[in-house]
PDB file of N, CA and C in Angstrom:
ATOM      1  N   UNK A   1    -125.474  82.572  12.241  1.00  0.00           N
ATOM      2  CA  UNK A   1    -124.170  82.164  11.736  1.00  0.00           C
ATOM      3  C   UNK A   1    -124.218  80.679  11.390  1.00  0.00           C
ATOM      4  N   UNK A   2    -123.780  80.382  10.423  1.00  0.00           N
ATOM      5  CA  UNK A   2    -123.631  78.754  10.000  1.00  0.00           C
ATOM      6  C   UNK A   2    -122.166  78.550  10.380  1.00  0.00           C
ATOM      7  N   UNK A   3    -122.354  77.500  11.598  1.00  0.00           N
ATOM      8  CA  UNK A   3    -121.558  77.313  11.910  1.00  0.00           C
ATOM      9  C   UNK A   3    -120.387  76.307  11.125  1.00  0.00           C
ATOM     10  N   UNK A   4    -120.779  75.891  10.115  1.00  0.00           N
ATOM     11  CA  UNK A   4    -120.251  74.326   9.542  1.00  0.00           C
ATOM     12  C   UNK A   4    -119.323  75.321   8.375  1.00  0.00           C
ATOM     13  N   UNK A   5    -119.589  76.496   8.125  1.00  0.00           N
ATOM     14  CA  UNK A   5    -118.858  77.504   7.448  1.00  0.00           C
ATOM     15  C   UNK A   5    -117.795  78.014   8.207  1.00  0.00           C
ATOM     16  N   UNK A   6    -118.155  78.830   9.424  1.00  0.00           N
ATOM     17  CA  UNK A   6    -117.086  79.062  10.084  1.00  0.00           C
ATOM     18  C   UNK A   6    -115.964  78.377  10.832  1.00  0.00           C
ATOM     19  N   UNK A   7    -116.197  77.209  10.660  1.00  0.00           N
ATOM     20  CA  UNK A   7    -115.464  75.988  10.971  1.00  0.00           C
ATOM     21  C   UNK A   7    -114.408  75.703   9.958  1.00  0.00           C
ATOM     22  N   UNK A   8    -115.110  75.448   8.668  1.00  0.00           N
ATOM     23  CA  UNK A   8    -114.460  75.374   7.588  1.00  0.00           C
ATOM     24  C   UNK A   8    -113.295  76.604   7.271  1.00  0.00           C
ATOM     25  N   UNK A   9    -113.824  77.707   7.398  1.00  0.00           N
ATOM     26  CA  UNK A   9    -113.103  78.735   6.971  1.00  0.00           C
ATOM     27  C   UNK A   9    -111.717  78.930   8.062  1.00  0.00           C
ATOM     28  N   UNK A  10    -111.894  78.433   9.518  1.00  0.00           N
ATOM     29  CA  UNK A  10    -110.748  78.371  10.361  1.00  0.00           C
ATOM     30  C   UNK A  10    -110.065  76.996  10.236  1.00  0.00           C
ATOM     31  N   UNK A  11    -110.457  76.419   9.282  1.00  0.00           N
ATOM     32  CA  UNK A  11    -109.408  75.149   9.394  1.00  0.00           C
ATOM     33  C   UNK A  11    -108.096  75.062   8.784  1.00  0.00           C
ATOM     34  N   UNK A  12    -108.550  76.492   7.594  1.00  0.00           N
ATOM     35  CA  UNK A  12    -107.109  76.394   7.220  1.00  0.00           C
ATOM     36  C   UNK A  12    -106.145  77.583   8.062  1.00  0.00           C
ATOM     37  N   UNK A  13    -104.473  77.203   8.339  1.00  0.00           N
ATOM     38  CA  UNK A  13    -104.147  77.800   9.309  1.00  0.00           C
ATOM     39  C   UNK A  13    -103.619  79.221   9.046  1.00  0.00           C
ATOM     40  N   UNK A  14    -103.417  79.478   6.999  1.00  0.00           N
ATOM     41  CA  UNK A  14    -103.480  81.034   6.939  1.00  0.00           C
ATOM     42  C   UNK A  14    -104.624  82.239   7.142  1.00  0.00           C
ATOM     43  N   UNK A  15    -105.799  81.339   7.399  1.00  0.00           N
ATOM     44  CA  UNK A  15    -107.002  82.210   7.341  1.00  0.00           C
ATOM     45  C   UNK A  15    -107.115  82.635   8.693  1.00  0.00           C
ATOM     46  N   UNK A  16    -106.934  81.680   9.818  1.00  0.00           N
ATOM     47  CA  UNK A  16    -106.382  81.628  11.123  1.00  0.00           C
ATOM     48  C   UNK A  16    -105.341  82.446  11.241  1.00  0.00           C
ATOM     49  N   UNK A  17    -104.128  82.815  10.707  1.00  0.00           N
ATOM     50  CA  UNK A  17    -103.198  83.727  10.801  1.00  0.00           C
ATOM     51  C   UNK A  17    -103.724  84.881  10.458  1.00  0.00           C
ATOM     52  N   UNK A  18    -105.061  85.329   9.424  1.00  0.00           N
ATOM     53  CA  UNK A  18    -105.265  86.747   8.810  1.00  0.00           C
ATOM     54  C   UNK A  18    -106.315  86.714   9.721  1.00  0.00           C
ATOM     55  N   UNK A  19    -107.225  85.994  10.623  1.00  0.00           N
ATOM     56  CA  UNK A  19    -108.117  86.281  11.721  1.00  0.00           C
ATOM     57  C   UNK A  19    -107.629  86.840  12.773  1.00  0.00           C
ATOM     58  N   UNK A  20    -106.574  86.309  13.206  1.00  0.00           N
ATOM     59  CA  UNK A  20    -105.719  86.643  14.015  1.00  0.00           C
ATOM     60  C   UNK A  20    -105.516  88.344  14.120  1.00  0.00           C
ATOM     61  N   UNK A  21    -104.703  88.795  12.752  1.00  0.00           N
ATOM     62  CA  UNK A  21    -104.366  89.785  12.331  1.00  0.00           C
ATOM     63  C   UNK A  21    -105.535  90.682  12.448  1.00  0.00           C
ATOM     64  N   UNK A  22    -106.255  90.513  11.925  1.00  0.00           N
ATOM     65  CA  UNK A  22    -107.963  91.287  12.091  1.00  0.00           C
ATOM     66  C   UNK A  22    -108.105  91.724  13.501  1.00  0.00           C
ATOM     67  N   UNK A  23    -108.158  90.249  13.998  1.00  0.00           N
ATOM     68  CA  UNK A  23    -108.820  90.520  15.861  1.00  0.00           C
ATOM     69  C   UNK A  23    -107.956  91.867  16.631  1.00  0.00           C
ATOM     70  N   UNK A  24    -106.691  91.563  16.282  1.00  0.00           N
ATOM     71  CA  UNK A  24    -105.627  92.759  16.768  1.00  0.00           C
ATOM     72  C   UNK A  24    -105.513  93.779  16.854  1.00  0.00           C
ATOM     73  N   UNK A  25    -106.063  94.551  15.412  1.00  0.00           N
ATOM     74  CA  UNK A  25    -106.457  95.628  14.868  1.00  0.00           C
ATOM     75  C   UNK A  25    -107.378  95.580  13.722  1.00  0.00           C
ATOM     76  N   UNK A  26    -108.296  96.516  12.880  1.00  0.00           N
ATOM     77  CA  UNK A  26    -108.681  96.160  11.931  1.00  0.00           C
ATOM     78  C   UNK A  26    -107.565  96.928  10.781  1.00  0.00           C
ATOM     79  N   UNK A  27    -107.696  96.012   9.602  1.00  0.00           N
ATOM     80  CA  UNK A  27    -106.536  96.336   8.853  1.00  0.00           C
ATOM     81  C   UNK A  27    -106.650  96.246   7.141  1.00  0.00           C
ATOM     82  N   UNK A  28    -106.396  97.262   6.091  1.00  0.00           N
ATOM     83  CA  UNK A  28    -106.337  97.146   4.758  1.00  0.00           C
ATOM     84  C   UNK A  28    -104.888  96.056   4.566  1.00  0.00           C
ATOM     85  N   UNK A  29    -106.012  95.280   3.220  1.00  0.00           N
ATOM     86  CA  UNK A  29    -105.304  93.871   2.810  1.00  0.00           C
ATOM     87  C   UNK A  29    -103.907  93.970   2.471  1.00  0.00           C
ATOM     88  N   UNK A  30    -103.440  95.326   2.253  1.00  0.00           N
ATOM     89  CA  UNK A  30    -101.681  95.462   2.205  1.00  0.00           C
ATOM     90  C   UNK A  30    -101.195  95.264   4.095  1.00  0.00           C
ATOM     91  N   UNK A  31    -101.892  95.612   4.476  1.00  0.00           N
ATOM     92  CA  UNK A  31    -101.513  95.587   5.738  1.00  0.00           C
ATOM     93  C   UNK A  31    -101.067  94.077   6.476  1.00  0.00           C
ATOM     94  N   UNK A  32    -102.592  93.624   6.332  1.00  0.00           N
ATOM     95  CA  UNK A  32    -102.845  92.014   6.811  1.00  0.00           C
ATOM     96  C   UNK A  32    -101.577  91.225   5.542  1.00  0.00           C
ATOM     97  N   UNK A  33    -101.254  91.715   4.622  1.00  0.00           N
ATOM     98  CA  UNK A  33    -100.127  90.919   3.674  1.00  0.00           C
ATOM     99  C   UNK A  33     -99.096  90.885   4.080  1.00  0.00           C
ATOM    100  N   UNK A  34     -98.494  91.796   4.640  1.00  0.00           N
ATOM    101  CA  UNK A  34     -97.136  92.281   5.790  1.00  0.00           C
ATOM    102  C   UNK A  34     -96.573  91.186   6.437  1.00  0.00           C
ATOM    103  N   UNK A  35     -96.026  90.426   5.821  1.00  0.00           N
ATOM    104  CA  UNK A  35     -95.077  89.439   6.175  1.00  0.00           C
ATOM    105  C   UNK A  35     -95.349  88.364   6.398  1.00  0.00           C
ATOM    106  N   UNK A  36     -96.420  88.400   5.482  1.00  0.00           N
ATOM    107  CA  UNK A  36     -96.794  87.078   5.447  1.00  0.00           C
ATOM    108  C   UNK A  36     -96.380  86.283   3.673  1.00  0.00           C
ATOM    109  N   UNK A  37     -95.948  84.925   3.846  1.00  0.00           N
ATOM    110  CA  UNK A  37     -95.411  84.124   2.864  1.00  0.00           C
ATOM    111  C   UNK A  37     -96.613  83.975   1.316  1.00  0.00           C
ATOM    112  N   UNK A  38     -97.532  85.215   1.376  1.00  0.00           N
ATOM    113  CA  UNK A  38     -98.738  85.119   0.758  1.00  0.00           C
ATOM    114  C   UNK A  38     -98.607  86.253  -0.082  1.00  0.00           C
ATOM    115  N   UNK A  39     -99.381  86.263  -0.777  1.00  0.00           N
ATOM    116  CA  UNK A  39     -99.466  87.386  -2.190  1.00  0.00           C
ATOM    117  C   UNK A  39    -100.778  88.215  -1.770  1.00  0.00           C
ATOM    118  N   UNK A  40    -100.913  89.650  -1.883  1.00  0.00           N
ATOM    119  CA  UNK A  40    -101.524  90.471  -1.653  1.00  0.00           C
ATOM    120  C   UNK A  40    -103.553  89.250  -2.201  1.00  0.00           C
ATOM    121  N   UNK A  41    -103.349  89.040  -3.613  1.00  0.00           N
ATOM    122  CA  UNK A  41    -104.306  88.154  -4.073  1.00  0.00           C
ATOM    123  C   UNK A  41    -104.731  87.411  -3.331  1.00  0.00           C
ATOM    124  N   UNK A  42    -103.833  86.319  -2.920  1.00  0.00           N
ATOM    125  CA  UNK A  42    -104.522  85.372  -2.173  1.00  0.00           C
ATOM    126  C   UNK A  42    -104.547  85.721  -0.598  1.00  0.00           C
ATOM    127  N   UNK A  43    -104.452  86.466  -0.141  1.00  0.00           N
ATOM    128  CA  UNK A  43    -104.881  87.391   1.377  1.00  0.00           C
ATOM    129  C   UNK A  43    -106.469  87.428   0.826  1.00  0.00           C
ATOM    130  N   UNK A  44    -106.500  88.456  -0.346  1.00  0.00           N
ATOM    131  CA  UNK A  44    -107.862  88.663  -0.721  1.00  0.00           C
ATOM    132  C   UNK A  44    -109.248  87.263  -0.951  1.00  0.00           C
ATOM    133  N   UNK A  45    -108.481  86.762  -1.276  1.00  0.00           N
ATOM    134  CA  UNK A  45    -108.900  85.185  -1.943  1.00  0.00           C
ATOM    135  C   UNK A  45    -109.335  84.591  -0.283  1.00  0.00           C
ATOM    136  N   UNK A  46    -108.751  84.340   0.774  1.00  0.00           N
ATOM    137  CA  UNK A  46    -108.597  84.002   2.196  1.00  0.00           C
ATOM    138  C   UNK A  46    -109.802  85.306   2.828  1.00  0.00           C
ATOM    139  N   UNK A  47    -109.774  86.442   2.401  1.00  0.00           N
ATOM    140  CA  UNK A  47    -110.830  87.428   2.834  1.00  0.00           C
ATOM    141  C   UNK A  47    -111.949  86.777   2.339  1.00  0.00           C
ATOM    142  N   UNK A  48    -112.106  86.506   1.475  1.00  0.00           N
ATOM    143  CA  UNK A  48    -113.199  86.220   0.488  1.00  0.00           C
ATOM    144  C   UNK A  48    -113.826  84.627   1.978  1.00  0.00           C
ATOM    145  N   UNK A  49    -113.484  84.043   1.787  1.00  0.00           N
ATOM    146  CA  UNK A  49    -114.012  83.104   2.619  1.00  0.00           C
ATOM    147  C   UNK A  49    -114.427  83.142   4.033  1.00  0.00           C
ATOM    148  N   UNK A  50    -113.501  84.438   5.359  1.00  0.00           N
ATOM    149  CA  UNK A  50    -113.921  84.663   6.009  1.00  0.00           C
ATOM    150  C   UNK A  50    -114.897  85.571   6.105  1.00  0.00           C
ATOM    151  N   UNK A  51    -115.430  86.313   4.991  1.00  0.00           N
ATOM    152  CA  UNK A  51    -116.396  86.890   5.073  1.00  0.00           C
ATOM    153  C   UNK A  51    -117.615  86.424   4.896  1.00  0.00           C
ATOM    154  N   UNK A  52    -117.461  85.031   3.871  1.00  0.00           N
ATOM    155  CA  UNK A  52    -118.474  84.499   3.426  1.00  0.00           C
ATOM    156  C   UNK A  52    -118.920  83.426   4.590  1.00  0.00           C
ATOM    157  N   UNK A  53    -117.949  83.085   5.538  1.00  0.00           N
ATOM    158  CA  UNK A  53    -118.637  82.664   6.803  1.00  0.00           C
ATOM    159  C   UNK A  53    -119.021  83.669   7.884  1.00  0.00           C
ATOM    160  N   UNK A  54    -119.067  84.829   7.330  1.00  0.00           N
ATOM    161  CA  UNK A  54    -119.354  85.917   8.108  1.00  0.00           C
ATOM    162  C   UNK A  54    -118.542  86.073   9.918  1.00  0.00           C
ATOM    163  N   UNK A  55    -117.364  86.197   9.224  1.00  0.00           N
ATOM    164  CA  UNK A  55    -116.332  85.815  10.349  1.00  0.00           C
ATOM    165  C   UNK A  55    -115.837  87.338  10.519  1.00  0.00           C
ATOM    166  N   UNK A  56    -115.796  87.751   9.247  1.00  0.00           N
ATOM    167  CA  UNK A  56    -115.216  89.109   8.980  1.00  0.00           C
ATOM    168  C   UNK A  56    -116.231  90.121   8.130  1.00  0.00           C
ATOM    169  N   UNK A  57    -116.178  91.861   8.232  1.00  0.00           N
ATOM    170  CA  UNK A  57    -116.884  92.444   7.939  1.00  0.00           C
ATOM    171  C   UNK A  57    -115.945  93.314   6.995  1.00  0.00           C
ATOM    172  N   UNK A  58    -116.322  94.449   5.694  1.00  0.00           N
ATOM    173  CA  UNK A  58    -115.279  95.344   5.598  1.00  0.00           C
ATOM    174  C   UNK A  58    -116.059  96.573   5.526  1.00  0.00           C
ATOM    175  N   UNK A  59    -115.375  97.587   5.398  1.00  0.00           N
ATOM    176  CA  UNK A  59    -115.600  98.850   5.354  1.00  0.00           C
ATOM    177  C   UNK A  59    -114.942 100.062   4.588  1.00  0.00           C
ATOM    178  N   UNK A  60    -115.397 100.472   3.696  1.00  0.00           N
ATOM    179  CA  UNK A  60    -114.493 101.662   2.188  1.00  0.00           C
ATOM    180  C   UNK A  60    -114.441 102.399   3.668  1.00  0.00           C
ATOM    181  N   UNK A  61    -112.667 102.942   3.116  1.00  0.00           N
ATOM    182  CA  UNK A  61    -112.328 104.083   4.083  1.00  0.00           C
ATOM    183  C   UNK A  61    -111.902 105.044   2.430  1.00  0.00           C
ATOM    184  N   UNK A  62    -112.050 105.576   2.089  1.00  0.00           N
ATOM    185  CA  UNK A  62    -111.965 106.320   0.873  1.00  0.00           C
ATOM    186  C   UNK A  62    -111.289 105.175  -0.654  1.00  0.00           C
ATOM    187  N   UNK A  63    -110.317 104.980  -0.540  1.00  0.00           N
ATOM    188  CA  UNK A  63    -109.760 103.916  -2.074  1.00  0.00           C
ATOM    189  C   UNK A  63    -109.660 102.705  -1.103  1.00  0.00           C
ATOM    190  N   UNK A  64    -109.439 102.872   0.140  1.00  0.00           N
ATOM    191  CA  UNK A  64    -109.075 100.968   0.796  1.00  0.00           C
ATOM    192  C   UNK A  64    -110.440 100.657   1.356  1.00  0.00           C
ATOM    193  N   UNK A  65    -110.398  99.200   1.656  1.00  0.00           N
ATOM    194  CA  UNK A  65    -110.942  98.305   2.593  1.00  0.00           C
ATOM    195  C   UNK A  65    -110.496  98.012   3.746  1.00  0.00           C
ATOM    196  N   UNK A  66    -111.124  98.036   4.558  1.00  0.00           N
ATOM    197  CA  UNK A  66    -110.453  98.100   5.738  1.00  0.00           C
ATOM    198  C   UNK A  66    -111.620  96.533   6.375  1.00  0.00           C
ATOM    199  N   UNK A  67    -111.104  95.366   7.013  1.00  0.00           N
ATOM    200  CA  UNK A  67    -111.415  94.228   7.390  1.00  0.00           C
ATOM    201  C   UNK A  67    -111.232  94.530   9.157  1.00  0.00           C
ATOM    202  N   UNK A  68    -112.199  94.120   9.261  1.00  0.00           N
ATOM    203  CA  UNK A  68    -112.755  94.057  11.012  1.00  0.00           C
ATOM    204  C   UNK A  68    -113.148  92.544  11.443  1.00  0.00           C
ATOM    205  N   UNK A  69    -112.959  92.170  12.460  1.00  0.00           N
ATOM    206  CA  UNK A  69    -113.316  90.949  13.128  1.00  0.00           C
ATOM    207  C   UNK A  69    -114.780  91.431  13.076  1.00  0.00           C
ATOM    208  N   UNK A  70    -116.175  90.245  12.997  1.00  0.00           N
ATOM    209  CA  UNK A  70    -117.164  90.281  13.229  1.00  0.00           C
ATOM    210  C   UNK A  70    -117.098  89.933  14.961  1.00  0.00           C
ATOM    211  N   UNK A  71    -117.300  90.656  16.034  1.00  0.00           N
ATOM    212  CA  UNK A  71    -117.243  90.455  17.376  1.00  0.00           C
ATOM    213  C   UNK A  71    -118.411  89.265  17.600  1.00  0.00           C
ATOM    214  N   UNK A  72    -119.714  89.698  16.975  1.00  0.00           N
ATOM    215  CA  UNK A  72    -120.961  88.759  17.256  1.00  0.00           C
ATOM    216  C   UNK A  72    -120.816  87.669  16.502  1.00  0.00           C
ATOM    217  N   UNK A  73    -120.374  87.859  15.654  1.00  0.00           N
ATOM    218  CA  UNK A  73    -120.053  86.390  14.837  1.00  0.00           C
ATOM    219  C   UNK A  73    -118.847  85.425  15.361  1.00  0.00           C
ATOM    220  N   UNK A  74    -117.856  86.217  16.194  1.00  0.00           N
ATOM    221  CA  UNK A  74    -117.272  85.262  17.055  1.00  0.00           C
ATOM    222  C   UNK A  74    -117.790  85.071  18.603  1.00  0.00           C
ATOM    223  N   UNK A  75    -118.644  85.738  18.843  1.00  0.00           N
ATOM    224  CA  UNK A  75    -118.899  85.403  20.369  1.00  0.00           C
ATOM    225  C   UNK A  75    -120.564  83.802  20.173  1.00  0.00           C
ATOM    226  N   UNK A  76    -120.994  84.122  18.782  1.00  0.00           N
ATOM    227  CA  UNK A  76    -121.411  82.648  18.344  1.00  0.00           C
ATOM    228  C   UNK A  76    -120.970  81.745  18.474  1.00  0.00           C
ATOM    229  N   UNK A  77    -119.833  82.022  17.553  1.00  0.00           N
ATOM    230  CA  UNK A  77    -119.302  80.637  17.386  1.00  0.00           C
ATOM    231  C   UNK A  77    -118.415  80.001  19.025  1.00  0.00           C
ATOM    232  N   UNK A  78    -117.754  81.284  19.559  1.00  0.00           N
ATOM    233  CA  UNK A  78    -117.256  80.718  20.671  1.00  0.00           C
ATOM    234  C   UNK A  78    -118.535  80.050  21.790  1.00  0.00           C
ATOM    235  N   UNK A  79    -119.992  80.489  21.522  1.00  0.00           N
ATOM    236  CA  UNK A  79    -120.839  80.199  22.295  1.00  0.00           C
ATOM    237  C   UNK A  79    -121.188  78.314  21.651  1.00  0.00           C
ATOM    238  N   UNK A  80    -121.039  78.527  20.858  1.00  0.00           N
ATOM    239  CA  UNK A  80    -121.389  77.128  20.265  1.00  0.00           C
ATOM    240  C   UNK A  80    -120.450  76.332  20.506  1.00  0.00           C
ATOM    241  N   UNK A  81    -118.547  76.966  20.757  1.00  0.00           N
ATOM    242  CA  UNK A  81    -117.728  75.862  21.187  1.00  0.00           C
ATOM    243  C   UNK A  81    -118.068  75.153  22.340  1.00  0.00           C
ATOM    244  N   UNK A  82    -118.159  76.239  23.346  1.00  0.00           N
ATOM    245  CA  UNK A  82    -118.486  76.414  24.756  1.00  0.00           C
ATOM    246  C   UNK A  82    -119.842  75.362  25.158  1.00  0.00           C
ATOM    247  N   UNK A  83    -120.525  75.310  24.229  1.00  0.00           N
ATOM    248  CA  UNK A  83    -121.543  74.385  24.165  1.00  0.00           C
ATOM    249  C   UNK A  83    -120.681  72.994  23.920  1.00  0.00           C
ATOM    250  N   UNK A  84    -120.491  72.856  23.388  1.00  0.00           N
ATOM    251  CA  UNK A  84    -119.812  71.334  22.502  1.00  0.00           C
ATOM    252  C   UNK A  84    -119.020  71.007  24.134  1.00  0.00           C
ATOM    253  N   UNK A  85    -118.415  71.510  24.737  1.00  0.00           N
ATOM    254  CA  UNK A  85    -117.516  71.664  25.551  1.00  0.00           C
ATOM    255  C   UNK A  85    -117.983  71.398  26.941  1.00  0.00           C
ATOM    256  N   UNK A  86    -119.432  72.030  26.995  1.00  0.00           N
ATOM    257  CA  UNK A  86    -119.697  71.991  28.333  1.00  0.00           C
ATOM    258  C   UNK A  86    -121.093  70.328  28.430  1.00  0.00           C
ATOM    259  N   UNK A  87    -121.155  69.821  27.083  1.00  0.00           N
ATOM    260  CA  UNK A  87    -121.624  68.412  26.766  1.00  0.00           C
ATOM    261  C   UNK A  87    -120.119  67.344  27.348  1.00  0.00           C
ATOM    262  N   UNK A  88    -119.775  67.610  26.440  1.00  0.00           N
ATOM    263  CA  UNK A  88    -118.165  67.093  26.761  1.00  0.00           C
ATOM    264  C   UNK A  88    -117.951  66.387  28.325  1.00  0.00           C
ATOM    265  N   UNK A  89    -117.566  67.897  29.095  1.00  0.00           N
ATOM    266  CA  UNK A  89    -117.119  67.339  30.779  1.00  0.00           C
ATOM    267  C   UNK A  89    -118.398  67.280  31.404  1.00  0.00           C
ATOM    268  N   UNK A  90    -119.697  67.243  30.775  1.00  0.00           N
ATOM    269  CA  UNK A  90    -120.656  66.805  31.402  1.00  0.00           C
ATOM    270  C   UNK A  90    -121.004  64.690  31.381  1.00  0.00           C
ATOM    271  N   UNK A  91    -120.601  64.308  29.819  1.00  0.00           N
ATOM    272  CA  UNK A  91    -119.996  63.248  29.646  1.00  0.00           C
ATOM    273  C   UNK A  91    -118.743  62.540  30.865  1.00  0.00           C
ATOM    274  N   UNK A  92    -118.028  63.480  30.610  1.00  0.00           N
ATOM    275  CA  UNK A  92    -117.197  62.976  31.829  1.00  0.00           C
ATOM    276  C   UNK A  92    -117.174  62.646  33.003  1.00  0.00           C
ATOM    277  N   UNK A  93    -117.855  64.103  33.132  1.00  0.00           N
ATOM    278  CA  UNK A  93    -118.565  63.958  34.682  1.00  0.00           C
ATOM    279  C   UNK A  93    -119.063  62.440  35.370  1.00  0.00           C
ATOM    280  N   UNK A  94    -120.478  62.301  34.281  1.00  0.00           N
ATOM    281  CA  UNK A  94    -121.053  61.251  34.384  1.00  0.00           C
ATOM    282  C   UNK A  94    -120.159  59.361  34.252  1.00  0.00           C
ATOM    283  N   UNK A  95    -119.014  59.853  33.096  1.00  0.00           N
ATOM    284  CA  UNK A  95    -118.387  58.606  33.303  1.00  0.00           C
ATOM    285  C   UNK A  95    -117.827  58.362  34.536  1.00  0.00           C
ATOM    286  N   UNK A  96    -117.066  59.686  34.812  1.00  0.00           N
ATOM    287  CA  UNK A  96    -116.077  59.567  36.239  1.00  0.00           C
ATOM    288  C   UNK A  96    -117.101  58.791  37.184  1.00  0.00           C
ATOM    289  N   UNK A  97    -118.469  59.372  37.650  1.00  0.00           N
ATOM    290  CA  UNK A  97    -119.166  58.872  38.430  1.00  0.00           C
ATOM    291  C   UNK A  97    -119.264  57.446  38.500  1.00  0.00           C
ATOM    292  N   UNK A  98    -120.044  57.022  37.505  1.00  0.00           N
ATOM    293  CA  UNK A  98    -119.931  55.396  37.139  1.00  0.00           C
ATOM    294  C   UNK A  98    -118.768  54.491  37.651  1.00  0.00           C
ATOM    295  N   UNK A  99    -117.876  55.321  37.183  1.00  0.00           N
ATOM    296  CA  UNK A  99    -116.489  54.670  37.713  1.00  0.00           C
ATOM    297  C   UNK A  99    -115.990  54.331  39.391  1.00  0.00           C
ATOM    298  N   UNK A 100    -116.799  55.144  39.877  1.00  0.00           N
ATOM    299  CA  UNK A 100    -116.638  55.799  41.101  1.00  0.00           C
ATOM    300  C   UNK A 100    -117.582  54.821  42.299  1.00  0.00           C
ATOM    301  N   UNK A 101    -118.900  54.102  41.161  1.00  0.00           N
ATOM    302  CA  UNK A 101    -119.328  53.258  41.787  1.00  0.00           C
ATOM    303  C   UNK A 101    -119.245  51.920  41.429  1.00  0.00           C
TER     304      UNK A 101
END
């Protein structure tokens, strides 16, 4: 997974709202459009990018698409937050200490 993609692709906060929607259930793009302030198009247009960070997968169910969360492609990226994260309060750690003496 490139992560500098899937980063990108969650920064904006409707793509984040149709990830969301995905993770919940998997769902055809009339579905994921459902009340949202967006046009069936640009849902698709917003698909188009989480797939291309391979965030999202789809699948022909006879005339629809049906969009699924990539599970391994988020347990990456959450592994790579988790990384960033566990540098982080390890930083801290070490400042607190310093401080401490």
């Amino acid at each position: 997974m490139a992560y500098a993609s899937a980063l990108v692709a969650l920064s904006d906060p409707m793509r984040r709202t149709i990830l969301e929607r995905i993770v919940e259930a998997p769902r055809s793009v009339g579905e994921i459009a459902l009340g949202l302030p967006i046009s069936r198009p640009a849902v698709s247009q917003h698909l188009k990018v989480l797939k291309e960070a391979d965030l999202v997968r789809e699948e022909r169910a006879g005339t629809r698409r049906i969009y699924y969360a990539d599970g391994a492609a988020l347990g990456e990226l959450r592994a790579y937050i988790d990384g960033m994260w566990q540098a982080s309060l390890g930083r801290f750690a070490a400042a607190a200490e310093r401080e401490e003496s």
